[in-house]
N, C-alpha and C. Protein backbone atom coordinates (compact mmCIF):
# COMPACT_ATOMS: atom_id res chain seq x y z
N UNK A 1 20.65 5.06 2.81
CA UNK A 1 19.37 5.73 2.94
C UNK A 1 18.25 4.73 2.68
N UNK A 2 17.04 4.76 3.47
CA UNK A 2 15.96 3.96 3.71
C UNK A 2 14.95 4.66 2.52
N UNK A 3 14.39 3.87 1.30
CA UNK A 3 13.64 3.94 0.74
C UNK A 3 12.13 3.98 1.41
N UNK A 4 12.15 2.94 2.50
CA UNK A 4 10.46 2.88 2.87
C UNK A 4 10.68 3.44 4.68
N UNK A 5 10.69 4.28 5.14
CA UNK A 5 10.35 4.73 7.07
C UNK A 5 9.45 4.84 7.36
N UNK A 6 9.09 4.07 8.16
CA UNK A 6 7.80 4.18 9.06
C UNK A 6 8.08 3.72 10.22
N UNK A 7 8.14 4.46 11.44
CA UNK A 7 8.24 4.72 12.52
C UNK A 7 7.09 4.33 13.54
N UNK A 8 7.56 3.71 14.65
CA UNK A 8 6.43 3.73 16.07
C UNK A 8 6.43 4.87 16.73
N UNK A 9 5.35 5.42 16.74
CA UNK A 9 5.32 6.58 17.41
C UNK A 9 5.25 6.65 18.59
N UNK A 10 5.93 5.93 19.53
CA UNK A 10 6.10 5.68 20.61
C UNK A 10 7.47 5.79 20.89
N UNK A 11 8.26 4.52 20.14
CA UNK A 11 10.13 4.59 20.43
C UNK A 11 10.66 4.67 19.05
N UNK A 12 9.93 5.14 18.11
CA UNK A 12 10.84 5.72 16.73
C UNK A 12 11.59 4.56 16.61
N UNK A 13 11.19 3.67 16.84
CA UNK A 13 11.83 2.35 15.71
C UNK A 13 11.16 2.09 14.90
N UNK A 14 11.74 2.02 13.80
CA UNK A 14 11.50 1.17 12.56
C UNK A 14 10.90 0.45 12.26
N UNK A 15 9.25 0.56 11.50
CA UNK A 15 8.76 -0.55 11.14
C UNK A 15 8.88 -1.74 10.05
N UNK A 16 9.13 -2.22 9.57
CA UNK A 16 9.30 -3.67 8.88
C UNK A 16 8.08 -3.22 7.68
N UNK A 17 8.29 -3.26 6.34
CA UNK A 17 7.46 -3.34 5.31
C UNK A 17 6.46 -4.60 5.62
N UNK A 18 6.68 -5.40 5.77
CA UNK A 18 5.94 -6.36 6.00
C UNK A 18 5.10 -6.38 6.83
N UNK A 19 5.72 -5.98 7.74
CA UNK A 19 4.87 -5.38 9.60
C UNK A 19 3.72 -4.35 9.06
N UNK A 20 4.28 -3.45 8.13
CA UNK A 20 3.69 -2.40 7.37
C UNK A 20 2.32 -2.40 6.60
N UNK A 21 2.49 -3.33 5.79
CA UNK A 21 1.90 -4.23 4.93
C UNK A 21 0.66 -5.11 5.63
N UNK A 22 0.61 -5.66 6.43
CA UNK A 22 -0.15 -6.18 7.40
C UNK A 22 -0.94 -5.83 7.96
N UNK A 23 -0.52 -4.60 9.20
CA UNK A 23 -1.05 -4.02 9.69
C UNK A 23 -2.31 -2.49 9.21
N UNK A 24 -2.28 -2.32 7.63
CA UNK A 24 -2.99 -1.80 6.74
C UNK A 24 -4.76 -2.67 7.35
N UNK A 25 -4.61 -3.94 6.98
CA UNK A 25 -5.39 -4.75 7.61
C UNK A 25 -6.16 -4.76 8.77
N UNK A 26 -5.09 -4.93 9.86
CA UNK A 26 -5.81 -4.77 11.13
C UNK A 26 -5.82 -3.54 11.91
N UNK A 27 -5.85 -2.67 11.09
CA UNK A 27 -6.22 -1.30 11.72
C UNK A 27 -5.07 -0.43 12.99
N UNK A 28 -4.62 -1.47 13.29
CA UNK A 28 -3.64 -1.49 14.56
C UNK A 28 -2.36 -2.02 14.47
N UNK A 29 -0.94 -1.74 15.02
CA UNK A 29 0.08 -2.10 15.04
C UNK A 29 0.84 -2.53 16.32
N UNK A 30 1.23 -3.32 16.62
CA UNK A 30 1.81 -3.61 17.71
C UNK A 30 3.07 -3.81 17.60
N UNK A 31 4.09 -2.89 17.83
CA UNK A 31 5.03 -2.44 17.62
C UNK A 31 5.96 -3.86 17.90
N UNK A 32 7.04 -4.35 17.61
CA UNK A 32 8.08 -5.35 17.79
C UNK A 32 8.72 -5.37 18.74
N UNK A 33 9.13 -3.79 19.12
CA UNK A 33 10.15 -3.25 20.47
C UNK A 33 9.83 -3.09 21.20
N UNK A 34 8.63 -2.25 21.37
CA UNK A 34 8.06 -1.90 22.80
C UNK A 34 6.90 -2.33 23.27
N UNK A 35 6.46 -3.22 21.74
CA UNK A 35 5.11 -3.96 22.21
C UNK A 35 3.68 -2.74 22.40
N UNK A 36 4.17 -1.36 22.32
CA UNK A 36 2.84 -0.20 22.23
C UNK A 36 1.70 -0.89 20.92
N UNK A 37 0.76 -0.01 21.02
CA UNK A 37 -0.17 -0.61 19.95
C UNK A 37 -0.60 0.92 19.36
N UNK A 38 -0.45 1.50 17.75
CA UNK A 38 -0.77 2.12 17.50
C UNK A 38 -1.70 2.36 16.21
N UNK A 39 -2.58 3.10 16.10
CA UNK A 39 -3.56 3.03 14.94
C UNK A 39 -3.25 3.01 13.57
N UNK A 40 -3.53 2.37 12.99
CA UNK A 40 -3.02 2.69 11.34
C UNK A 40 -4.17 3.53 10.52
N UNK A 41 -3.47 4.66 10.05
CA UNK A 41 -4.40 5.31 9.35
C UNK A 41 -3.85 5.46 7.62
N UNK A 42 -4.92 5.67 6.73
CA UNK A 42 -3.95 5.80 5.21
C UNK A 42 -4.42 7.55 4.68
N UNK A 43 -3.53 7.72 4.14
CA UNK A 43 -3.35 9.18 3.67
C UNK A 43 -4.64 9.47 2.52
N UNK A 44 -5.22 10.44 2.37
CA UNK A 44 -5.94 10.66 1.32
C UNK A 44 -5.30 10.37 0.03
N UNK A 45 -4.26 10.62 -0.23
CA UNK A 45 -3.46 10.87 -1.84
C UNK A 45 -3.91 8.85 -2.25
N UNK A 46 -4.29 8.06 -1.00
CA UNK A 46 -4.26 6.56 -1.92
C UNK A 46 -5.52 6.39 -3.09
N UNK A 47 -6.45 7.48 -2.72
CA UNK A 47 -7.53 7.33 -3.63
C UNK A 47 -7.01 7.89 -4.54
N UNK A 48 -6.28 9.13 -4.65
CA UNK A 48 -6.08 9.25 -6.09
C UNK A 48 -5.43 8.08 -6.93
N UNK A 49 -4.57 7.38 -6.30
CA UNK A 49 -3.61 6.47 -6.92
C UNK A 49 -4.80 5.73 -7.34
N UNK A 50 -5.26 4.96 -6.46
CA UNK A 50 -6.53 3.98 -6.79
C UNK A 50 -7.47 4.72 -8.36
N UNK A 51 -7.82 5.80 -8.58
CA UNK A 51 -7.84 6.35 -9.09
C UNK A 51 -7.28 5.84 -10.86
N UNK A 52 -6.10 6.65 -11.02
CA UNK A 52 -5.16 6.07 -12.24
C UNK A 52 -4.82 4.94 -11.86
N UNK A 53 -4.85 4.06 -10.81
CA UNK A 53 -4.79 2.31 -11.30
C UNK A 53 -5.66 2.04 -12.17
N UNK A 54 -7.63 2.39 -11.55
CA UNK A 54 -8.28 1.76 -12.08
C UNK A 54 -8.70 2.23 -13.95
N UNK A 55 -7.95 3.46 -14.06
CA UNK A 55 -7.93 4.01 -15.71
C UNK A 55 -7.12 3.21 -16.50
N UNK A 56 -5.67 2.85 -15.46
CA UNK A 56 -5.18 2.37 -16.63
C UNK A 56 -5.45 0.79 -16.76
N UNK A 57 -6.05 0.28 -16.02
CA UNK A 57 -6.63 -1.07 -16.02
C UNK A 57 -7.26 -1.23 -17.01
N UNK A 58 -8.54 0.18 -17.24
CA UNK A 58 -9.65 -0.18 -18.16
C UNK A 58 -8.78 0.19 -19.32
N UNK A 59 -7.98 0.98 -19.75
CA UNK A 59 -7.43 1.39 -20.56
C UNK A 59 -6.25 -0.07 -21.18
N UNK A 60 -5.80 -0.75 -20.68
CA UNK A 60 -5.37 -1.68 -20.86
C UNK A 60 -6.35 -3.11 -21.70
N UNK A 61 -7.08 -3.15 -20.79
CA UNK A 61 -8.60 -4.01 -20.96
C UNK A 61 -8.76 -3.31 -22.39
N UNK A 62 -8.96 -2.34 -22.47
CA UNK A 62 -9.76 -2.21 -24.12
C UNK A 62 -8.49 -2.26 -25.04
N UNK A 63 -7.47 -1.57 -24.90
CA UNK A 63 -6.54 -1.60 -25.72
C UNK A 63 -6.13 -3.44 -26.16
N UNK A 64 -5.84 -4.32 -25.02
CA UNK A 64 -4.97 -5.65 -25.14
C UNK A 64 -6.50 -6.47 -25.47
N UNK A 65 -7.64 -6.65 -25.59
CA UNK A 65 -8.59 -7.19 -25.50
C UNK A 65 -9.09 -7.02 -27.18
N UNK A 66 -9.60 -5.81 -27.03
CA UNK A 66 -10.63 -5.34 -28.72
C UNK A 66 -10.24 -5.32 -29.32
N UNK A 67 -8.75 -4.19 -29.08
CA UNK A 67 -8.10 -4.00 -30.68
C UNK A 67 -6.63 -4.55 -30.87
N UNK A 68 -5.88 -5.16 -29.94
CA UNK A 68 -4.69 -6.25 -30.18
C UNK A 68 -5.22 -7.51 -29.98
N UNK A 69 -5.59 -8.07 -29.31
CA UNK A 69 -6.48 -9.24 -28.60
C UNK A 69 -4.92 -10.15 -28.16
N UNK A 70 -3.93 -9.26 -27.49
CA UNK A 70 -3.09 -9.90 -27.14
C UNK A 70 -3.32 -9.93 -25.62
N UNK A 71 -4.39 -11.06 -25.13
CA UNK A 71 -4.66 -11.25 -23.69
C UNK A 71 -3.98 -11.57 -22.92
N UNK A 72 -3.00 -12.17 -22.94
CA UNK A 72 -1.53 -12.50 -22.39
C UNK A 72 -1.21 -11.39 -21.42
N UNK A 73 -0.11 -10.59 -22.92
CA UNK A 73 0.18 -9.79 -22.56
C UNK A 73 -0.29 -8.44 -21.78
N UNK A 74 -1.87 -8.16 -21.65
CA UNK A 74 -3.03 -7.08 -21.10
C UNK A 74 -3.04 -7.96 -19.77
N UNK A 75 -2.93 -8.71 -19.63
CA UNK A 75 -3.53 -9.51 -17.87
C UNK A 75 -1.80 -9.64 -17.34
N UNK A 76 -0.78 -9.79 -17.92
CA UNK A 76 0.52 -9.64 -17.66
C UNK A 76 0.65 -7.86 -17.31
N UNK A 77 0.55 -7.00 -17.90
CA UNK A 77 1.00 -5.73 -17.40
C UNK A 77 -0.67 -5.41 -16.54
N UNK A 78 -1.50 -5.62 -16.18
CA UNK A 78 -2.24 -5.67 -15.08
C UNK A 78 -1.90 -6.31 -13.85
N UNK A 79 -1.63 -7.44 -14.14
CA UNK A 79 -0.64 -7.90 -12.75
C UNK A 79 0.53 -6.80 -12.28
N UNK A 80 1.00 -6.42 -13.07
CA UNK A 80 2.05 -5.88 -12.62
C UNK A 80 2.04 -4.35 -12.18
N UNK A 81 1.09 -3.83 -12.97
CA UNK A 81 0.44 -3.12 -12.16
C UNK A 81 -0.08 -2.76 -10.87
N UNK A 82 -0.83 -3.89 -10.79
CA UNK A 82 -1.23 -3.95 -9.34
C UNK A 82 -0.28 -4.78 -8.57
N UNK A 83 1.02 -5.45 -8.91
CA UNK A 83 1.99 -5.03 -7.94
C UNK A 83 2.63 -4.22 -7.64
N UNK A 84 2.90 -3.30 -8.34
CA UNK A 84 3.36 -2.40 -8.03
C UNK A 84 2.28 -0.92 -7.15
N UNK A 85 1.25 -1.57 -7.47
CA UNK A 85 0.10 -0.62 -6.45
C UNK A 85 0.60 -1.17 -5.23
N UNK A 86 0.86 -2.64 -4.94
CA UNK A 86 0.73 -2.90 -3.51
C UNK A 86 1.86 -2.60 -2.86
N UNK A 87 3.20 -2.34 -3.37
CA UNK A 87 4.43 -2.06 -3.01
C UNK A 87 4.48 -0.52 -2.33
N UNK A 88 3.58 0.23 -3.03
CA UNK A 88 3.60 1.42 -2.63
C UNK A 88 2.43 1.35 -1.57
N UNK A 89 1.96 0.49 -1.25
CA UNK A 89 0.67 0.65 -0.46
C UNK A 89 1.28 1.25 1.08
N UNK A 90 2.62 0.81 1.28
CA UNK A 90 2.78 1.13 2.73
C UNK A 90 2.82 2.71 3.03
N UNK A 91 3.50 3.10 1.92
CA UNK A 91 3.92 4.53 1.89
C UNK A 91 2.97 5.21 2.03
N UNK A 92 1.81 4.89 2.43
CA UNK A 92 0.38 5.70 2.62
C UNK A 92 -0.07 5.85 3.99
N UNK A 93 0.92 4.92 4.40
CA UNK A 93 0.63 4.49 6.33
C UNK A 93 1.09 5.41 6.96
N UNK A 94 -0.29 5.92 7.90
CA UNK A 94 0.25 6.94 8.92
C UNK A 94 -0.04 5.89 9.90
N UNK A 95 0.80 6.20 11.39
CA UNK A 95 0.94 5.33 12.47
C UNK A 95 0.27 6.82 13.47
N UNK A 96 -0.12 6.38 14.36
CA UNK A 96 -0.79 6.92 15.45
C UNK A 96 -0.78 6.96 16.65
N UNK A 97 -0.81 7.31 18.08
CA UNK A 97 -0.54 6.53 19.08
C UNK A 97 -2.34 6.58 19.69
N UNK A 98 -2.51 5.44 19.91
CA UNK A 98 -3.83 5.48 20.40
C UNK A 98 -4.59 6.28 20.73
N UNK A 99 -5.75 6.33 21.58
CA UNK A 99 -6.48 7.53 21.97
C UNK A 99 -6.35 7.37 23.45
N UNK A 100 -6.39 6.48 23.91
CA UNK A 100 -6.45 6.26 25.80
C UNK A 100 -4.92 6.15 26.30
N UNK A 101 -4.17 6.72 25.47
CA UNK A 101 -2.48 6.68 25.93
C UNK A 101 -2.02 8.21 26.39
């Protein structure tokens, strides 16, 4: 079983996390297989996430900063944080098929 699917909505192949990942960027996807080009759109639910990232950021920041002053470790689980924001970033990707198709 596939943890991450995202589909061309054209020939239902499989997009590539990476392909995934990318194409967040350029708005557009150009599929691997069939070469179609389809829109990338992101789901509302990413603002919420964005959301509790940026709480527990600040929440981190004051906690590892003021009152541990273990800065290390506060900029270490912020990184990792926001890798793990970007891992999930694909899972927000809706694919589209153009408008003039």
């Amino acid at each position: 079983m596939k943890i991450f699917s995202l589909k061309c909505p054209h020939c239902d192949e499989s997009v590539g996390f990476v392909n995934a990942f990318q194409s967040k960027a350029n708005r557009e996807l150009v599929c691997p297989r069939c070469g179609q080009i389809s829109n990338v759109l992101l789901k509302a639910k990413i603002a919420d996430v964005l959301k509790v990232l940026a709480v527990l950021v600040g929440l981190i920041v004051v906690i590892f900063s003021l009152f541990l002053r273990y800065y290390i470790w506060g900029a270490g689980l912020i990184i990792l944080l926001f890798l793990a924001f970007y891992l999930q970033v694909p899972r927000f990707i809706i694919l589209k098929k153009k408008n003039g198709e």
